[in-house]
Every structure is written in C-alpha cells, then in structure tokens.
C-alpha atoms as a PDB file:
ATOM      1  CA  UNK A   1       0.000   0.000   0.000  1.00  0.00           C
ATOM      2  CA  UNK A   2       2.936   2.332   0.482  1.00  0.00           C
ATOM      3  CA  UNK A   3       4.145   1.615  -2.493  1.00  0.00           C
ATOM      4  CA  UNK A   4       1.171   3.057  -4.297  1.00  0.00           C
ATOM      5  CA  UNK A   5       1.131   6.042  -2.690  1.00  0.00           C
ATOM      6  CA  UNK A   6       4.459   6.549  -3.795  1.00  0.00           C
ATOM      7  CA  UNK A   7       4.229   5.899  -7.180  1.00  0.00           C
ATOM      8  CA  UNK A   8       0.446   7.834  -7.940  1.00  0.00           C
ATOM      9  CA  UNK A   9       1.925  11.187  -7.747  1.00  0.00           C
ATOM     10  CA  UNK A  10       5.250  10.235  -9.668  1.00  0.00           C
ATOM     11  CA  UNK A  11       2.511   8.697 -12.210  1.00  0.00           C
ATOM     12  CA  UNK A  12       0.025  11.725 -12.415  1.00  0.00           C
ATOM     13  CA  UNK A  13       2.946  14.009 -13.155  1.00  0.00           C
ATOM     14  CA  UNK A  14       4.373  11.796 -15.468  1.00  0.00           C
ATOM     15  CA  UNK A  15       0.436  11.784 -17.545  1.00  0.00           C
ATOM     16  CA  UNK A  16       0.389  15.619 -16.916  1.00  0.00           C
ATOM     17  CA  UNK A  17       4.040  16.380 -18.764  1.00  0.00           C
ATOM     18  CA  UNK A  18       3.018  13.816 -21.925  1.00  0.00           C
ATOM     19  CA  UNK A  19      -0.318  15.536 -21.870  1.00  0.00           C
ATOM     20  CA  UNK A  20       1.166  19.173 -22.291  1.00  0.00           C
ATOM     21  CA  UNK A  21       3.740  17.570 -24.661  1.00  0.00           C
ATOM     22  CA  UNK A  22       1.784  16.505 -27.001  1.00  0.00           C
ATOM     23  CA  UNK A  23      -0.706  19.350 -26.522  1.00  0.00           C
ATOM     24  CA  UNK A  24       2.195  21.911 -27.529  1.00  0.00           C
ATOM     25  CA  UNK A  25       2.797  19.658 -30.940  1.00  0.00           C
ATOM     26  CA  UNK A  26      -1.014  20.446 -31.931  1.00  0.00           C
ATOM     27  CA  UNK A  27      -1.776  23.494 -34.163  1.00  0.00           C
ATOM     28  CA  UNK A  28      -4.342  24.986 -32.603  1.00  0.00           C
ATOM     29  CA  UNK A  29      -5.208  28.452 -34.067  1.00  0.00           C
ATOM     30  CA  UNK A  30      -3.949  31.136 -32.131  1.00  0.00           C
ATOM     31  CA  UNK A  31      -6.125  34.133 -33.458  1.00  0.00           C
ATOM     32  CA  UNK A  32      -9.139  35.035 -31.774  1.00  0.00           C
ATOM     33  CA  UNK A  33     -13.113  34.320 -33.376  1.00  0.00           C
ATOM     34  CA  UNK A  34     -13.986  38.151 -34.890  1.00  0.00           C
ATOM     35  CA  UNK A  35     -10.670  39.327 -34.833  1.00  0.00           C
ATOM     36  CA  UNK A  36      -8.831  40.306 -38.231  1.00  0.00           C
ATOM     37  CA  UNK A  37      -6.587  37.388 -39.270  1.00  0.00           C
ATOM     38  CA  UNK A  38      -3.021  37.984 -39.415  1.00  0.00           C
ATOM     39  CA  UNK A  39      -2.921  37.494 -43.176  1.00  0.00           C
ATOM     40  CA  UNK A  40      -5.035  40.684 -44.017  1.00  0.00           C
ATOM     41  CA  UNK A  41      -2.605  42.392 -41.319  1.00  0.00           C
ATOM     42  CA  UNK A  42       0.045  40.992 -42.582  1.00  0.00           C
ATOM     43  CA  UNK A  43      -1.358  42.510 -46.237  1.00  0.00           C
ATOM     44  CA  UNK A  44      -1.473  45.685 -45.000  1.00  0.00           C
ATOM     45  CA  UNK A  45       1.591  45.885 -43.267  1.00  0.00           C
ATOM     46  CA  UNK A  46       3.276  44.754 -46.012  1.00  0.00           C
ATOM     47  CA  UNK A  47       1.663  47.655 -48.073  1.00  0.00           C
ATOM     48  CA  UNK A  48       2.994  50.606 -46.063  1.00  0.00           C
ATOM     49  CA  UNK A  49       6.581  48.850 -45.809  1.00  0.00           C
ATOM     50  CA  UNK A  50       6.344  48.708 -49.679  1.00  0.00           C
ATOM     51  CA  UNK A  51       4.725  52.436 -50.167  1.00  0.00           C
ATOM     52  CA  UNK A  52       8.028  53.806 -47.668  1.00  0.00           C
ATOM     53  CA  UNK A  53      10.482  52.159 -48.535  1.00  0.00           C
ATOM     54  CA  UNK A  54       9.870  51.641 -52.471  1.00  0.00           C
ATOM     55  CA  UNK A  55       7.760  54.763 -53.562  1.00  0.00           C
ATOM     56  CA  UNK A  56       9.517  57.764 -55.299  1.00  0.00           C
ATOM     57  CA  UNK A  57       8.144  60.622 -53.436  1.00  0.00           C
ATOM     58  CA  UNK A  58       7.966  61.331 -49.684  1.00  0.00           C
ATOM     59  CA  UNK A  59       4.596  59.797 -48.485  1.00  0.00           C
ATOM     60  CA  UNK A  60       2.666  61.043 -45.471  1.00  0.00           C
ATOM     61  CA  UNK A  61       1.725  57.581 -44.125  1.00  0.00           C
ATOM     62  CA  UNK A  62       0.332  58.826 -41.404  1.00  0.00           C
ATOM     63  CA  UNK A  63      -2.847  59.868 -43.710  1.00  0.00           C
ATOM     64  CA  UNK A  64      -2.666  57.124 -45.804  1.00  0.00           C
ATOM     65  CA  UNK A  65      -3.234  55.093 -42.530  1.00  0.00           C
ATOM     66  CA  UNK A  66      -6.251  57.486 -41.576  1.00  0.00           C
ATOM     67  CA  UNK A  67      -7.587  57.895 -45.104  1.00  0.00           C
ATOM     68  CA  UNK A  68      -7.804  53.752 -44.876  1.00  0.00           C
ATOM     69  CA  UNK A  69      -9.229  53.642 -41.792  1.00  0.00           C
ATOM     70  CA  UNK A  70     -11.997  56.108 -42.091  1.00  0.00           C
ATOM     71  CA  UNK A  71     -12.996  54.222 -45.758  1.00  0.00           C
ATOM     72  CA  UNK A  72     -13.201  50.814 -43.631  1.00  0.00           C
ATOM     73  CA  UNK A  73     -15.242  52.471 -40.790  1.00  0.00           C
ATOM     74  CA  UNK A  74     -17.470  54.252 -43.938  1.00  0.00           C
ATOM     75  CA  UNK A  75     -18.087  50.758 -45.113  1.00  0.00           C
ATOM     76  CA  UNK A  76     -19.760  49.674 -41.799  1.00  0.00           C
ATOM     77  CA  UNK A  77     -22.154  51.998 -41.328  1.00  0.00           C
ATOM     78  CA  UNK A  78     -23.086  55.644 -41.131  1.00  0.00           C
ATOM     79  CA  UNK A  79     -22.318  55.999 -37.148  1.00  0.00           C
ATOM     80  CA  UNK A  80     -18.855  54.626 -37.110  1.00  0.00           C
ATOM     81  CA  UNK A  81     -15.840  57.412 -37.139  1.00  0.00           C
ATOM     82  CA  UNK A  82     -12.243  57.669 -37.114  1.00  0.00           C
ATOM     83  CA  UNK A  83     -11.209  60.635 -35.090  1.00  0.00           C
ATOM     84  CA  UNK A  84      -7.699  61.842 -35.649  1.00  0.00           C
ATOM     85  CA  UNK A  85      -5.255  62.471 -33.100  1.00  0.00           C
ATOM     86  CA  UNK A  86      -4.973  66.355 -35.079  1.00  0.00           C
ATOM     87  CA  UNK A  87      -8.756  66.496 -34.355  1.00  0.00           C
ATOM     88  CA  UNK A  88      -9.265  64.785 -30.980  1.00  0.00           C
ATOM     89  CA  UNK A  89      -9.496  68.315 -29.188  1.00  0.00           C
ATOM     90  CA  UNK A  90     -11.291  69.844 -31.321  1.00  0.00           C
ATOM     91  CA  UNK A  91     -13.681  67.101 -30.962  1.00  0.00           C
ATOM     92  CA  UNK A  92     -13.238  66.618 -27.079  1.00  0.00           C
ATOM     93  CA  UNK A  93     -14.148  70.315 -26.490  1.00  0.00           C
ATOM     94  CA  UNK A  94     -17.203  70.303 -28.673  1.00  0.00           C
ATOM     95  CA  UNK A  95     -17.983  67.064 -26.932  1.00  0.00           C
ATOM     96  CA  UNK A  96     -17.393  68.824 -23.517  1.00  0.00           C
ATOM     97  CA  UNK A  97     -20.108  72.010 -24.129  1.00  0.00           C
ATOM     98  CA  UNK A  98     -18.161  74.078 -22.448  1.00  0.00           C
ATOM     99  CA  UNK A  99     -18.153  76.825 -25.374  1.00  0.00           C
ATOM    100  CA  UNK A 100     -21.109  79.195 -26.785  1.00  0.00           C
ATOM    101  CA  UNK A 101     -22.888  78.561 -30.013  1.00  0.00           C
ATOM    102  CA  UNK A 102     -25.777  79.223 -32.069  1.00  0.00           C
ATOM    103  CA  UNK A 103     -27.717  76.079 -29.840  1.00  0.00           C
ATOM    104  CA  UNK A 104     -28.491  73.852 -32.387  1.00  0.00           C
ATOM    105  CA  UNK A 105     -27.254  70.076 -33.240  1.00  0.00           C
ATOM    106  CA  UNK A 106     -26.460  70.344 -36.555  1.00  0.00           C
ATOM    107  CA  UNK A 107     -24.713  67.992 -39.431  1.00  0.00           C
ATOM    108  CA  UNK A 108     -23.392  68.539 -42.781  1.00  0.00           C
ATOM    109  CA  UNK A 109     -25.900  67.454 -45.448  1.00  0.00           C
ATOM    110  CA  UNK A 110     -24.558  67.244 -48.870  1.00  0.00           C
ATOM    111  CA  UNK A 111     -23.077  70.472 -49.094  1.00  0.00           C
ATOM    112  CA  UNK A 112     -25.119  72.611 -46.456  1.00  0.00           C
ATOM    113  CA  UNK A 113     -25.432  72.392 -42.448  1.00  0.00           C
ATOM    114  CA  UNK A 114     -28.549  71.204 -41.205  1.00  0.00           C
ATOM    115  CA  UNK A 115     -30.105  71.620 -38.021  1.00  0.00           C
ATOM    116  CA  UNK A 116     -30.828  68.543 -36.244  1.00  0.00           C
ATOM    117  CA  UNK A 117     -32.533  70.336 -33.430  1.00  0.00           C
ATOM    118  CA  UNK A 118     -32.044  73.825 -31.342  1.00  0.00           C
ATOM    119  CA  UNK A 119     -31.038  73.608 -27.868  1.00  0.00           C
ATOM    120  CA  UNK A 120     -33.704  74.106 -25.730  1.00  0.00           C
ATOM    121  CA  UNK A 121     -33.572  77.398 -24.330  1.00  0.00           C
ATOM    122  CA  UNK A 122     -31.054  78.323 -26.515  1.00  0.00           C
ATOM    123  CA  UNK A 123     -30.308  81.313 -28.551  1.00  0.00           C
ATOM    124  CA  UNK A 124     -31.433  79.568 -31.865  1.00  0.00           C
ATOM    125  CA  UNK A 125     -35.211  78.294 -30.603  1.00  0.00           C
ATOM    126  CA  UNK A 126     -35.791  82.053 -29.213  1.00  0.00           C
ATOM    127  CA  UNK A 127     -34.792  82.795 -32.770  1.00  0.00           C
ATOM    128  CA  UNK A 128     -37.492  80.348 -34.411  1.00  0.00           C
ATOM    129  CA  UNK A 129     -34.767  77.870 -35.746  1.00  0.00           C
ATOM    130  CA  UNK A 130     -36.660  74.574 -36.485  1.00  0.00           C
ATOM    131  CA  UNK A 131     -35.376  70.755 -36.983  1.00  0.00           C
ATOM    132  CA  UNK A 132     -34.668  70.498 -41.015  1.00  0.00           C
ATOM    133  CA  UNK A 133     -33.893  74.307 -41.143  1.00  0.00           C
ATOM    134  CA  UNK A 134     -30.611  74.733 -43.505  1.00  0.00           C
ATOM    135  CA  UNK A 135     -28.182  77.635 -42.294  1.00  0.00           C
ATOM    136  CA  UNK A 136     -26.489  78.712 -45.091  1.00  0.00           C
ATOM    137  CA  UNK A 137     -24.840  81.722 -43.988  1.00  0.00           C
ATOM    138  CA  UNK A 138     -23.601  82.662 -40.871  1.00  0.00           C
ATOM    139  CA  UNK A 139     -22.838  86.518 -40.778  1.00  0.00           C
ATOM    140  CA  UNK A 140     -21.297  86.904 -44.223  1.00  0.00           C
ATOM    141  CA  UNK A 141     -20.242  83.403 -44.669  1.00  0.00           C
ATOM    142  CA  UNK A 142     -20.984  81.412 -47.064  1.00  0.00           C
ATOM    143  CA  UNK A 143     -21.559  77.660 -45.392  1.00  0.00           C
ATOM    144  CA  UNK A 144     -23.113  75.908 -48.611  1.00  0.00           C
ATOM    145  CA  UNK A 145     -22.107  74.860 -51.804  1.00  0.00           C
ATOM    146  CA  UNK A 146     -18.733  73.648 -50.743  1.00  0.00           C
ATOM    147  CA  UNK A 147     -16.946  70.872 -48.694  1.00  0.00           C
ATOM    148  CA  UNK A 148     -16.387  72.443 -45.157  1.00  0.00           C
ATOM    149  CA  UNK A 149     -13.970  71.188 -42.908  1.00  0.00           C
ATOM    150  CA  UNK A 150     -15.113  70.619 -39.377  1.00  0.00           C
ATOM    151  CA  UNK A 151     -13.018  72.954 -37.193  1.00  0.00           C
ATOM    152  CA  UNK A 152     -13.586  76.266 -40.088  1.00  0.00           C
ATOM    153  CA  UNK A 153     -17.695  75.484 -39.586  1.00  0.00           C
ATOM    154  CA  UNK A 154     -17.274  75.372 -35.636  1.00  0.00           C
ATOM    155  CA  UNK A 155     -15.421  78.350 -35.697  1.00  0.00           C
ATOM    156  CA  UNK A 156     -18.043  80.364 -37.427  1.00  0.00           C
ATOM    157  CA  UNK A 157     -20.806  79.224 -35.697  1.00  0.00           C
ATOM    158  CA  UNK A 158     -19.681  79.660 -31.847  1.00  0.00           C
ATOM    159  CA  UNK A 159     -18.865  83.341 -30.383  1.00  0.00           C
ATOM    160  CA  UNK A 160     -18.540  85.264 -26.902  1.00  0.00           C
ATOM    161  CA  UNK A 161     -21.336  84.733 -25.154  1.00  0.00           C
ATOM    162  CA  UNK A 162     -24.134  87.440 -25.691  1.00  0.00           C
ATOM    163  CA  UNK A 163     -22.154  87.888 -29.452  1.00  0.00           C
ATOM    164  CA  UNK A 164     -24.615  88.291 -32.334  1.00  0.00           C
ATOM    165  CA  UNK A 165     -24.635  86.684 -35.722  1.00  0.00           C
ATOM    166  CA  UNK A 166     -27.379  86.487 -38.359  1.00  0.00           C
ATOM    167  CA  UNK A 167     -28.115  83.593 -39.877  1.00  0.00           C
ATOM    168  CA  UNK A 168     -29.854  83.051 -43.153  1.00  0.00           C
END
C-alpha cells in the first residue's frame, strides 16, 4: 500500500508532462473568433513597408493610414468614425459644451449644415430655428455649396457669449 502512494503522484505528473507535450505539438489556431486574421494584417503591413520604402516621393503615411481607416469604418455603417489624433481636441471640447454657439445640433448634409434640433432654451429656438432648417450663412459666410472642414464650420458658428450673428 505504500508503495502506491508513492508511485500515484510520480505517475500523475508523469500523464500531466506527456499531456502538455503533445498538446504543444497540436496546431491549434492562435487568433481570436472576430478578430482580423493575421494574413489581411500581414497585407497591409506589407503595403505601407512597400509604399516607404519603395515609392519615389515622400509619403505622409500617417494619412494614408487614416484615409484607410476612415474608408473601412465608412463601409460599416453611417455611425462609425475615425477621429484623428490632429482632431481629438477639437472634438473633445465640442464634446465637452463648455463653449457658446448658435444652440443647435447640426450635421453637414450634402453640401449645407442642417439643423438637427435647437437647444432648448437656446439662442437659436428664441430665434425660431426649427429641426430640417438649412443655415447657409452665418454673418457673411458662405456655409453651402462647398466641402467644409469641421473645425472652419465650428469656428463660425460659436462666439462670446451674448455675441450676435445672423443667420440666413
């Protein structure tokens, strides 16, 4: 009986090291279920090492990278964004509320801004701004018929508090 007890540890050890042994000869996929595989990573990679070290011309990856990313997020659906890191506060304070406005949620539509909805309370409901309204100037701005980048539309539409502008 002593005997046993001597040799059933020695023997479960023994069955545990064959067991991980032949576990570590298995090929068990290593990537995760929903993840991107490693050969479209690998693609891509192998893209931008191409594009800087074999293209003529000095290349901004950088915006390469973003321009790729924000055409993958397009492709998912209408709600999914790439912010970059040149925008992140910009976006952060606009996020944040902590500056003074017309009052209105608003988005680019085609080439105009349209009001989502005015603040309540806010300086754009007093003024009888509606949801579906299009601004399309602010002061002497023009705001429509052209491709308006983010920060140049925020900046005409937010003031000193008490400031005036007339919107058409």
């Amino acid at each position: 009986m002593k005997i046993r007890n001597i040799y059933l540890p020695i023997l479960l050890c023994t069955a545990m090291a064959i067991g991980l042994l032949l576990g570590s000869f298995l090929n068990f996929p290593t990537e995760k279920r929903g993840m991107i595989s490693s050969s479209h990573k690998s693609k891509l990679n192998k893209l931008m090492d191409f594009i800087e070290s074999e293209y003529i011309d000095d290349v901004n990856t950088d915006s390469i990278v973003d321009l790729t990313v924000n055409s993958i997020l397009e492709k998912l659906d209408p709600h999914s964004v790439y912010i970059a890191k040149s925008d992140m506060e910009q976006v952060a304070q606009s996020m944040k509320g902590d500056f003074v406005g017309i009052g209105v949620n608003f988005y680019m539509y085609k080439d105009s801004v349209a009001v989502i909805k005015p603040i309540p309370g806010g300086p754009s409901e007093k003024a009888g701004i509606k949801a579906g309204d299009r601004i399309l100037f602010a002061g002497a701005d023009k705001l429509y018929g052209r491709k308006m980048p983010n920060d140049s539309l925020f900046s005409k539409l937010k003031g000193a508090e008490g400031s005036k502008l007339s919107l058409t």
